[in-house]
N, C-alpha and C. Protein backbone atom coordinates (compact mmCIF):
# COMPACT_ATOMS: atom_id res chain seq x y z
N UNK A 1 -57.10 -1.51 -75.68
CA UNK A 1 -56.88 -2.36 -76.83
C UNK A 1 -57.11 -3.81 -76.42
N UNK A 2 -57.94 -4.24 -77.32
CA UNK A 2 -58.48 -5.91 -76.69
C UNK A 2 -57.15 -6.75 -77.62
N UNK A 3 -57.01 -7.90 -76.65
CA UNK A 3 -56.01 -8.93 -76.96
C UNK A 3 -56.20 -9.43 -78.13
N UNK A 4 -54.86 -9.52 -78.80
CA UNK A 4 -55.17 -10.75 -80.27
C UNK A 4 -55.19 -11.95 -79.83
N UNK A 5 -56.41 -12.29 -80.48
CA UNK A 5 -56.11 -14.06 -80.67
C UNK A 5 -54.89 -14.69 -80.64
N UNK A 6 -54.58 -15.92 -80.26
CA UNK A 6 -53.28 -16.46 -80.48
C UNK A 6 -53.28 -17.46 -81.57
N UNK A 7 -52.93 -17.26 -83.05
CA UNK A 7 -52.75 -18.29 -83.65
C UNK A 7 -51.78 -19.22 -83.29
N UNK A 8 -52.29 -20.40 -82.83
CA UNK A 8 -51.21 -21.47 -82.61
C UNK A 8 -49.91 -22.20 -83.40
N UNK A 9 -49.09 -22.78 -83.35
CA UNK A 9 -48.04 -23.32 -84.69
C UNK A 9 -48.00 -24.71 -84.02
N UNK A 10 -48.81 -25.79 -84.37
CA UNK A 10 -48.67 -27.01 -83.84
C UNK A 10 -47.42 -27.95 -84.34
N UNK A 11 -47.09 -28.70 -83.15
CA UNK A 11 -46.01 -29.55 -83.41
C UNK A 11 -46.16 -30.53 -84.23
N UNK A 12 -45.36 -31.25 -85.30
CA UNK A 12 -45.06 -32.22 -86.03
C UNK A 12 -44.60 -33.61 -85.46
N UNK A 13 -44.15 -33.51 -84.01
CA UNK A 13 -44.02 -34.58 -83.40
C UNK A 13 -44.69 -34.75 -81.67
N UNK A 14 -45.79 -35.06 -81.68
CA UNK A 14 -46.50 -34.51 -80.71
C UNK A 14 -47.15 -36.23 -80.52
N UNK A 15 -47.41 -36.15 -78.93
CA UNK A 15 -48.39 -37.45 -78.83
C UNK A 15 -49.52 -36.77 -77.93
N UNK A 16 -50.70 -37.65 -78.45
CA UNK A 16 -51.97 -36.88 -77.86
C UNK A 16 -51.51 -35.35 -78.33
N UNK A 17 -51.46 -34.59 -79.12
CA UNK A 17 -51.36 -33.17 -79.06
C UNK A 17 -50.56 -32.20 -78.18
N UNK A 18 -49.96 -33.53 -77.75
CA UNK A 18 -48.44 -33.07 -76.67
C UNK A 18 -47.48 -32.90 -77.31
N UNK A 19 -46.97 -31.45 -77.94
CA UNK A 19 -45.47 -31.78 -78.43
C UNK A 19 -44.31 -32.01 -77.70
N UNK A 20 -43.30 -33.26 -78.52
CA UNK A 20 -42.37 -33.64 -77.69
C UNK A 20 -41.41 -32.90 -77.32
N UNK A 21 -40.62 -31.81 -77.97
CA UNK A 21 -39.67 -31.22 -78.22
C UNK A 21 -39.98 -30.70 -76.78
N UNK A 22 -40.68 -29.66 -75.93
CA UNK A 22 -40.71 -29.29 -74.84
C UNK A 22 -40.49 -30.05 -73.77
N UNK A 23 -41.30 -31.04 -73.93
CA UNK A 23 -40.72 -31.75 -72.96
C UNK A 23 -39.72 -32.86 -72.72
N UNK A 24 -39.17 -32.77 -74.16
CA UNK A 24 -37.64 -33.86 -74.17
C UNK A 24 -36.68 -32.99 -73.32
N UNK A 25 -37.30 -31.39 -73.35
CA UNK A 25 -35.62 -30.12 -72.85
C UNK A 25 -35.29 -30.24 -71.77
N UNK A 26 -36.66 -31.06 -71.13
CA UNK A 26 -36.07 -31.32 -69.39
C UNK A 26 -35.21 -31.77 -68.69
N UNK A 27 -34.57 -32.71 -69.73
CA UNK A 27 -33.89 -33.69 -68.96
C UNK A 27 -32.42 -32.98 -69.41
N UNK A 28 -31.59 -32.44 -70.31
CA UNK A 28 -30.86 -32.45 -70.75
C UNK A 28 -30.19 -30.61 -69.73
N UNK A 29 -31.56 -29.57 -69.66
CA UNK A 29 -31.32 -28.82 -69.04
C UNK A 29 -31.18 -29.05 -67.12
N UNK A 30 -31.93 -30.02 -66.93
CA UNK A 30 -31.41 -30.45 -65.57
C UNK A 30 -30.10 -31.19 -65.13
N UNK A 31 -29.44 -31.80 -66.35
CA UNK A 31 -28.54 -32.62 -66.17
C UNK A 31 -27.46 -31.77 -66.40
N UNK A 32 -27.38 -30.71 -67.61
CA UNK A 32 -26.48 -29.59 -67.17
C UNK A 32 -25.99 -28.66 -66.77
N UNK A 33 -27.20 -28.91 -65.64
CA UNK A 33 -27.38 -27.46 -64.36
C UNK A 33 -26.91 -28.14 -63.68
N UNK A 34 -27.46 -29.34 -63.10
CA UNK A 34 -26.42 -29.95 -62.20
C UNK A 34 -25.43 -30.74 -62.06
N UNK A 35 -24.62 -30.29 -63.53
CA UNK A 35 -23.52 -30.64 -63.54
C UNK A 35 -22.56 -29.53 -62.67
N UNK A 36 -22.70 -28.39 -62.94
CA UNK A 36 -22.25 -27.14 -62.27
C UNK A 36 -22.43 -27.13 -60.59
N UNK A 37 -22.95 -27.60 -60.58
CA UNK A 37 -23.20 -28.14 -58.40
C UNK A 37 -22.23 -29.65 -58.50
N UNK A 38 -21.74 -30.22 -59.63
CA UNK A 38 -21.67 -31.38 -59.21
C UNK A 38 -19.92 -31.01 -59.56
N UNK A 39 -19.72 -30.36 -60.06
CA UNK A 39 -18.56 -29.39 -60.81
C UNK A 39 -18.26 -28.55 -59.27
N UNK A 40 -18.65 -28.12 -58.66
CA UNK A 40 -18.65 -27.11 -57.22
C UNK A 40 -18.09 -28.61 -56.07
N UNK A 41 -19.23 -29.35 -55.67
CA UNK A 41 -18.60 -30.18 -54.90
C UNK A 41 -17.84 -31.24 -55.02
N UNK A 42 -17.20 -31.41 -56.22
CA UNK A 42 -16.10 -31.84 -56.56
C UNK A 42 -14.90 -30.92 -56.09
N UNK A 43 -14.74 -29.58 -56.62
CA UNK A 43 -13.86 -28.54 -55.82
C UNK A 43 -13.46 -28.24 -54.24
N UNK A 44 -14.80 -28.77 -53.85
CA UNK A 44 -14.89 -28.35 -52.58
C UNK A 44 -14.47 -29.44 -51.64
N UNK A 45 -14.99 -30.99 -52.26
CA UNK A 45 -14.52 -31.93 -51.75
C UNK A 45 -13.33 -33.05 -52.12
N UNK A 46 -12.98 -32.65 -53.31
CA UNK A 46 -11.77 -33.61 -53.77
C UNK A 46 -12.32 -34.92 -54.02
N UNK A 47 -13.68 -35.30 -53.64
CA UNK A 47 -13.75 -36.42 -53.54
C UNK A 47 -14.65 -36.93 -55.32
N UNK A 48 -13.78 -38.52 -55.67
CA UNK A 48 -13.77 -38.46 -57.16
C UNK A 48 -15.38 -39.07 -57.69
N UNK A 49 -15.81 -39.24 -56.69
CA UNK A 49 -17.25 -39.80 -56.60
C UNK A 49 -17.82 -38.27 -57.39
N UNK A 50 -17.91 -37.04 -57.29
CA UNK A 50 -18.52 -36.26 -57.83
C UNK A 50 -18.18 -35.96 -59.13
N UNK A 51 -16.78 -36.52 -59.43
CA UNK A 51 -16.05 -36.08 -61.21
C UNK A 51 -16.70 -37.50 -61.75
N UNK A 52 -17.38 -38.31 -60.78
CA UNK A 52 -17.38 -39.48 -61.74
C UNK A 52 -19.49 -39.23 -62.41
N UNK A 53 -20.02 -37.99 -60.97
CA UNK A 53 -21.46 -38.44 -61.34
C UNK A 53 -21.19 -36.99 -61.90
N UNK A 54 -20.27 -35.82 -62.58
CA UNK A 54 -20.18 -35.04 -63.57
C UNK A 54 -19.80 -35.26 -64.44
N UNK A 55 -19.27 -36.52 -64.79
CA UNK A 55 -19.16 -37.35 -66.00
C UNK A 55 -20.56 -38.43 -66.57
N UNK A 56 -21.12 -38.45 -65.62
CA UNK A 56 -22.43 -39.14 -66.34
C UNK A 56 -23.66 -37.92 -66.59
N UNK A 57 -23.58 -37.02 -65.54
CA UNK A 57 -24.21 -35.65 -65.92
C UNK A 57 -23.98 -35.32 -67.55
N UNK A 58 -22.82 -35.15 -67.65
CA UNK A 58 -22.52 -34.80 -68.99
C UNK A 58 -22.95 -35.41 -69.91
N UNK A 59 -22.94 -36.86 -69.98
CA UNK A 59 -23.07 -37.86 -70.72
C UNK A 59 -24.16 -37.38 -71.01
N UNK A 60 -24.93 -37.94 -70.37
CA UNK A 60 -26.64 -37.84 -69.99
C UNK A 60 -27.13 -36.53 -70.91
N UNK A 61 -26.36 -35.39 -70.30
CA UNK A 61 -27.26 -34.12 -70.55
C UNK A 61 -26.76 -33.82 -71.99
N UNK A 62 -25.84 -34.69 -72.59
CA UNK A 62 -25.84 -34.31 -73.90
C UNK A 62 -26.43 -35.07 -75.10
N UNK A 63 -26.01 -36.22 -74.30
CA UNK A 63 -27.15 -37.18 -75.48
C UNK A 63 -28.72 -37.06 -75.30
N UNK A 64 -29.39 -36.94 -74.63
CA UNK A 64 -31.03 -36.39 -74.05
C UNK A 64 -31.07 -35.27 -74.54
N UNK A 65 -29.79 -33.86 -74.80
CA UNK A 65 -30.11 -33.13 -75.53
C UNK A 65 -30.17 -32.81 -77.07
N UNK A 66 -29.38 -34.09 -77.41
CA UNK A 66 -29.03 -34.01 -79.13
C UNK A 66 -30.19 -34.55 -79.14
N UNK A 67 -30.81 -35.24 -78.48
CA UNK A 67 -32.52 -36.41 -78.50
C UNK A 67 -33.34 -35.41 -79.11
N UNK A 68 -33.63 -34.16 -78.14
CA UNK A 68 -34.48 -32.89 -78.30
C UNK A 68 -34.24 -32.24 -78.86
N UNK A 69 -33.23 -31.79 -79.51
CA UNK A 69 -32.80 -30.61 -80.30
C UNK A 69 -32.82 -31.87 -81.49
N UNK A 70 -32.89 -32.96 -82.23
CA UNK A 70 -33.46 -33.31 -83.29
C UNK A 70 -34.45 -33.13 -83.53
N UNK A 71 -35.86 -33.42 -82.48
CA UNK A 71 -37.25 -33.56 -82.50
C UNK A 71 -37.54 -31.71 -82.50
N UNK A 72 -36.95 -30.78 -82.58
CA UNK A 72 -36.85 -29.62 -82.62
C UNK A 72 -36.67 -29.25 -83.36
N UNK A 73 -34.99 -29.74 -84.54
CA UNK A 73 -35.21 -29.17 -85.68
C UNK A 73 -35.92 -29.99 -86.85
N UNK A 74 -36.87 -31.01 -86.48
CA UNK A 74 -37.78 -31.65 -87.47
C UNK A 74 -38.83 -30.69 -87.14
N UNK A 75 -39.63 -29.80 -86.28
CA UNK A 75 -40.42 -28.96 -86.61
C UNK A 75 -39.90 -28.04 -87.16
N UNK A 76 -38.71 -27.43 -86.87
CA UNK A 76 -37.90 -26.27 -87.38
C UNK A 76 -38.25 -26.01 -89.14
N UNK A 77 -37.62 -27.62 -89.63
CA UNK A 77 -37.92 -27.49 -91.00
C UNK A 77 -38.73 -28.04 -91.50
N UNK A 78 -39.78 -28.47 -90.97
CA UNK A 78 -40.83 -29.15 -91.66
C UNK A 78 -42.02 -28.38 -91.47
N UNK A 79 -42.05 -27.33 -90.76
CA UNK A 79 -43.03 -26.50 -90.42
C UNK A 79 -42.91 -24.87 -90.72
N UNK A 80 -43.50 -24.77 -92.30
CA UNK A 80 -43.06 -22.91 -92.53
C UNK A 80 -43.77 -22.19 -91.59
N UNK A 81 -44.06 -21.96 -90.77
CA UNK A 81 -44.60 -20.63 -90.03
C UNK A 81 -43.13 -20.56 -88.98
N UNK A 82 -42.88 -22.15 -88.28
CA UNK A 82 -41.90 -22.09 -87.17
C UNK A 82 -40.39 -21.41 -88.41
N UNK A 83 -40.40 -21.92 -88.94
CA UNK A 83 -38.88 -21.88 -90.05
C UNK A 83 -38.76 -20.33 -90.58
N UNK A 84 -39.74 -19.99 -90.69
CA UNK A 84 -40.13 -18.40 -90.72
C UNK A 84 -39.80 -17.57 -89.89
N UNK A 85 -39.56 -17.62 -88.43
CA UNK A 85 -39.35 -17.49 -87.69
C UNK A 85 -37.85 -17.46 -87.00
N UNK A 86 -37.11 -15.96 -87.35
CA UNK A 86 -35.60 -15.97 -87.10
C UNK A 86 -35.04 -16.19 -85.33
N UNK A 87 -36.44 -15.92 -84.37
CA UNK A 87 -36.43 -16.50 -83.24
C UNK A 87 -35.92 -18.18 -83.16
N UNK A 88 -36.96 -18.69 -83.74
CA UNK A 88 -36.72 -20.50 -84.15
C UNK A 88 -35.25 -20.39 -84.04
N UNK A 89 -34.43 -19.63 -85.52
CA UNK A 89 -33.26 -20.21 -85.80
C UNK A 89 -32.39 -20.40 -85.04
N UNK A 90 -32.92 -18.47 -84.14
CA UNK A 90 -31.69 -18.32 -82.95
C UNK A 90 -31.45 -19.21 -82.11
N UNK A 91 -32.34 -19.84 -82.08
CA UNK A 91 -32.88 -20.67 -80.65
C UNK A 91 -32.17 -22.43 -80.99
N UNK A 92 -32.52 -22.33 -82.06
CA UNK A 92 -31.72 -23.74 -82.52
C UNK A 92 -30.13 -23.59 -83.00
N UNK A 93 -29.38 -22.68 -83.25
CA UNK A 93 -28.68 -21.81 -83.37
C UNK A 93 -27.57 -22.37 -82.40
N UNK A 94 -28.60 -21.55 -81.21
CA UNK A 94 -27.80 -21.68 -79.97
C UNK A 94 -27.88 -22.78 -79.12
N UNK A 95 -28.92 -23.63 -79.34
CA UNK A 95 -28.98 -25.17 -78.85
C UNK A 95 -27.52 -25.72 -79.49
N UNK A 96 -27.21 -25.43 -80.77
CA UNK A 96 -26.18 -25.87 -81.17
C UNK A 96 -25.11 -25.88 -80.82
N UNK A 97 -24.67 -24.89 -80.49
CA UNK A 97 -23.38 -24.31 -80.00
C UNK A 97 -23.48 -25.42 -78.63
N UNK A 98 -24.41 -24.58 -77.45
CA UNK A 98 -24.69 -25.59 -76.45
C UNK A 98 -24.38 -26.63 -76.55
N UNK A 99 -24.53 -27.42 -77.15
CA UNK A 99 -25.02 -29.29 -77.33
C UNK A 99 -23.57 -29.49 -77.64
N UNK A 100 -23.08 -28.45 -78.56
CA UNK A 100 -21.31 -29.01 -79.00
C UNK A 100 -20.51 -29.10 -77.50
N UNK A 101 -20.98 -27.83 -77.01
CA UNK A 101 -19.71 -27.35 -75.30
C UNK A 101 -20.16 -28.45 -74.73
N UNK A 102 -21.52 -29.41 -74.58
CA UNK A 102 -21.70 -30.30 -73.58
C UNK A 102 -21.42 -31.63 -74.15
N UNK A 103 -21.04 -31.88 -75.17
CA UNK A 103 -20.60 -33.11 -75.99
C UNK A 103 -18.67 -32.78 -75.49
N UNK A 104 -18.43 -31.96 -75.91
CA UNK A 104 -16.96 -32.05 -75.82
C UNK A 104 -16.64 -31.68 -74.39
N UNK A 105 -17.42 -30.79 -73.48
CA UNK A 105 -17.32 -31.76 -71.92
C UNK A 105 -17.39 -32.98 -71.68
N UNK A 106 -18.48 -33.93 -71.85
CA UNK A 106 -18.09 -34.97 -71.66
C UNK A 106 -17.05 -35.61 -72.34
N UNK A 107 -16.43 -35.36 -73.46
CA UNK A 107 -15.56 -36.12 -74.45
C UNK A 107 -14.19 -35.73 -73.21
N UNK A 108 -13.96 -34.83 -72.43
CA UNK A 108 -13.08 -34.15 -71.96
C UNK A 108 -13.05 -35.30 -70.34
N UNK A 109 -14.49 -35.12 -69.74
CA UNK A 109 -14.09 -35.93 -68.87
C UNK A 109 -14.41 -37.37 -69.33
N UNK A 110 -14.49 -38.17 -70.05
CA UNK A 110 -14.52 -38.95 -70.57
C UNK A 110 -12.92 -39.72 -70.41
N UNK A 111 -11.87 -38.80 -71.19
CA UNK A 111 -10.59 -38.64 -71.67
C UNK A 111 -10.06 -38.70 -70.13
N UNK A 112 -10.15 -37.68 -69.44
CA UNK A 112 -9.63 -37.52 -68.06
C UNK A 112 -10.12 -37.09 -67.09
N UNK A 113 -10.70 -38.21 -66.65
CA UNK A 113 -11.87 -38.23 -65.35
C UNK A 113 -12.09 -37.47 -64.32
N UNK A 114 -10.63 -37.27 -63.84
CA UNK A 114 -10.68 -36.14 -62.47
C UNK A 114 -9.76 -35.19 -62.96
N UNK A 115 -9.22 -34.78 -64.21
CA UNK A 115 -8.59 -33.42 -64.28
C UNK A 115 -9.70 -32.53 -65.18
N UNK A 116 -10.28 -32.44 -64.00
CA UNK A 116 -11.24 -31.24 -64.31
C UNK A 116 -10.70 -29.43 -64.50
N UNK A 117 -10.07 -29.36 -63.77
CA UNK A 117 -9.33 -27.92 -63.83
C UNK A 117 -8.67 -27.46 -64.93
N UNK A 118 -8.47 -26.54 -66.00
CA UNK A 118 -9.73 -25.32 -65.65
C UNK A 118 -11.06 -25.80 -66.68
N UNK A 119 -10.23 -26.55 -67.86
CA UNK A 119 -11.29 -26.50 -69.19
C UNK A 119 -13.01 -27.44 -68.76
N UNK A 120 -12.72 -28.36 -68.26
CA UNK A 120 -14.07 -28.99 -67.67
C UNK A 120 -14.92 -27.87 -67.04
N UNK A 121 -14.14 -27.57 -66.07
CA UNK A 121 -15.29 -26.45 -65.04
C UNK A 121 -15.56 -25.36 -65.82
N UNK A 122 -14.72 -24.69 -66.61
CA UNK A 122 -15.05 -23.98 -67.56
C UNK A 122 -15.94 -24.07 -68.72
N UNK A 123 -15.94 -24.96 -69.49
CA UNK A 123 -17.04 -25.55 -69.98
C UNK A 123 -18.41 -25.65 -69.74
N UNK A 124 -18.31 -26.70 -68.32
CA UNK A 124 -19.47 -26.69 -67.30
C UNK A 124 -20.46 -24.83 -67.28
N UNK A 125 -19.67 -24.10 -66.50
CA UNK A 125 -20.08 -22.63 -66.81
C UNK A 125 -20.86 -22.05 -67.97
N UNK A 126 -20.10 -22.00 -68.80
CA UNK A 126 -20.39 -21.68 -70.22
C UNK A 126 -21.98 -22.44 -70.86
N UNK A 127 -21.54 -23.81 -70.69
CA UNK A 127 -23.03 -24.42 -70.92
C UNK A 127 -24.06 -24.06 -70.24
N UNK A 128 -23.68 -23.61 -69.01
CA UNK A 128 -25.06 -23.50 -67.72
C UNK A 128 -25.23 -22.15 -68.64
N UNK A 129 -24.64 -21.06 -68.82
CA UNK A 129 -24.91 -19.77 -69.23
C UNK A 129 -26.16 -20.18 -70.83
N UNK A 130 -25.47 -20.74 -71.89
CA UNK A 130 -25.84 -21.29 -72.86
C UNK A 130 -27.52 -21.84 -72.63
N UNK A 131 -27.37 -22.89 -71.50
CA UNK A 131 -29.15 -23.17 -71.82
C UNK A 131 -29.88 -22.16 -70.95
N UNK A 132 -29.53 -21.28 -70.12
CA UNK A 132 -30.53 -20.45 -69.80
C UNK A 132 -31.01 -19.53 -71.17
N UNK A 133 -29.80 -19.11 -71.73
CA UNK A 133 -30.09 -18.34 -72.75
C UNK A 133 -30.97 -19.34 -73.60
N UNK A 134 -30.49 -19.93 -74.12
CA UNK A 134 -31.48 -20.89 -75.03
C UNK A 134 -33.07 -21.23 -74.59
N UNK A 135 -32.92 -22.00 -73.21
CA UNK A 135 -34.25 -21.65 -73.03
C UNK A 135 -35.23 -20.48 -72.86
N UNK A 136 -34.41 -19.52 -72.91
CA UNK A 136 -35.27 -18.32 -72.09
C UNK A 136 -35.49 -18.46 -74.04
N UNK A 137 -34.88 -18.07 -75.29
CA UNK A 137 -35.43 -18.27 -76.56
C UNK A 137 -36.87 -18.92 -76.75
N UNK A 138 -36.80 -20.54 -76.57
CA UNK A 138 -37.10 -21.47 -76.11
C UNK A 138 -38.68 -20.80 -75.54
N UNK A 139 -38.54 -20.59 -74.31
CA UNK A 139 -39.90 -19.45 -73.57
C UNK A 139 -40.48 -19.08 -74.37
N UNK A 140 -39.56 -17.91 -75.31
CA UNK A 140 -40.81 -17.01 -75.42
C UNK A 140 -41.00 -17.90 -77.18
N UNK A 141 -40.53 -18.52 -77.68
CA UNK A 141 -41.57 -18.93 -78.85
C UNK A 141 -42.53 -20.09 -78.23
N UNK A 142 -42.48 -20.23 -77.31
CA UNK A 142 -43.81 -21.51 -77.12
C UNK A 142 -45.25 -19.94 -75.83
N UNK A 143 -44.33 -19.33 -75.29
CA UNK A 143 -45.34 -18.41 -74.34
C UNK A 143 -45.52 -17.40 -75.13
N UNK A 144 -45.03 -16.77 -76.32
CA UNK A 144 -45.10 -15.37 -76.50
C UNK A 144 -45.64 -15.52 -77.87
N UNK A 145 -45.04 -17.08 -78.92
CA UNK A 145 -45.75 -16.95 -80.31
C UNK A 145 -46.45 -18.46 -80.26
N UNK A 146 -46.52 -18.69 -79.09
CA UNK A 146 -47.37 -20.40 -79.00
C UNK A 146 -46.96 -21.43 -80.24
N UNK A 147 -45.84 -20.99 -80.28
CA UNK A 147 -44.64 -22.82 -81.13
C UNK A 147 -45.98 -23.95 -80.35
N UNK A 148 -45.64 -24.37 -80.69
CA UNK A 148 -45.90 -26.27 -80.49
C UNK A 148 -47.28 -25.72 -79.01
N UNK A 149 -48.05 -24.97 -78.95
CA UNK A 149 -49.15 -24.90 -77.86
C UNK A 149 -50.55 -25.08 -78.69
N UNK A 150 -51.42 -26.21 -78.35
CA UNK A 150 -52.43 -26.42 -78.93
C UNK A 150 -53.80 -25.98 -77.57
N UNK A 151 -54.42 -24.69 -78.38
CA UNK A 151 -55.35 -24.60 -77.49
C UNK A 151 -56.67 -25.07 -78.13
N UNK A 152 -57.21 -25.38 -76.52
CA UNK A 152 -58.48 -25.88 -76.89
C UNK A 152 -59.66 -24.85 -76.49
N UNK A 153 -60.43 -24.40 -77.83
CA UNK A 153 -61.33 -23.38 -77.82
C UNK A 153 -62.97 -23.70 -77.40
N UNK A 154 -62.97 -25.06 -76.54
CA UNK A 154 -64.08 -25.69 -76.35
C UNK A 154 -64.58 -25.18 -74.92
């Protein structure tokens, strides 16, 4: 059986034909992965230098992610093929949830800097679980139904 074509679903907020939404996810999924290492050697070391750079982790990885998950759901709904798409919803769905646990982590260490135990580190967890799932969503509508992938047939 020969391969189908891939009809593409181009992005609505794209520069040069780069959509942004992919690559805004970088920053927000690195910042709350390593919040969870930064969440570990805080435990390990007591020392407050790590509750203070898992408090800007947080910061960081939630506002960079509300950044992307806007420019996400402006294709979401401005684009019927993506909006069509109950993958999309899940996926923004669950960015949501996400983006709340990493907003009210930081609101948490924000509030109280080094009493991290249990609800911070717990949190921390939960979110790391959250964007794998999300991105792995994430994956397969840009690798599996080419969301926002513009190929060039030249």
């Amino acid at each position: 059986m020969a391969d189908q074509p891939i009809r593409t679903i181009n992005s609505r907020i794209a520069i040069f034909g780069h959509p942004m939404h992919p690559t805004l996810v970088h920053f927000p999924v690195a910042c709350l992965l390593l919040l969870v290492g930064s969440d570990a050697a805080y435990l390990y070391t007591g020392d407050v230098f790590w509750a203070q750079a898992g408090l800007w982790l947080a910061g960081v990885g939630a506002l960079s992610g509300w950044i992307a998950s806007t420019v996400g759901l402006i294709d979401l709904v401005t684009i019927h093929r993506i909006r069509r798409k109950l993958l999309g919803w899940c996926h923004a769905i669950m960015a949501v949830m996400m983006l709340s646990l990493a907003s009210l982590n930081w609101l948490w260490r924000f509030l109280e800097a080094t009493d991290l135990l249990p609800w911070a580190i717990a949190l921390s967890l939960l979110t790391a679980v959250l964007v794998g799932l999300t991105g792995a969503l994430g994956g397969t509508l840009v690798y599996e139904k080419a969301v926002g992938v513009e190929i060039d047939d030249k």
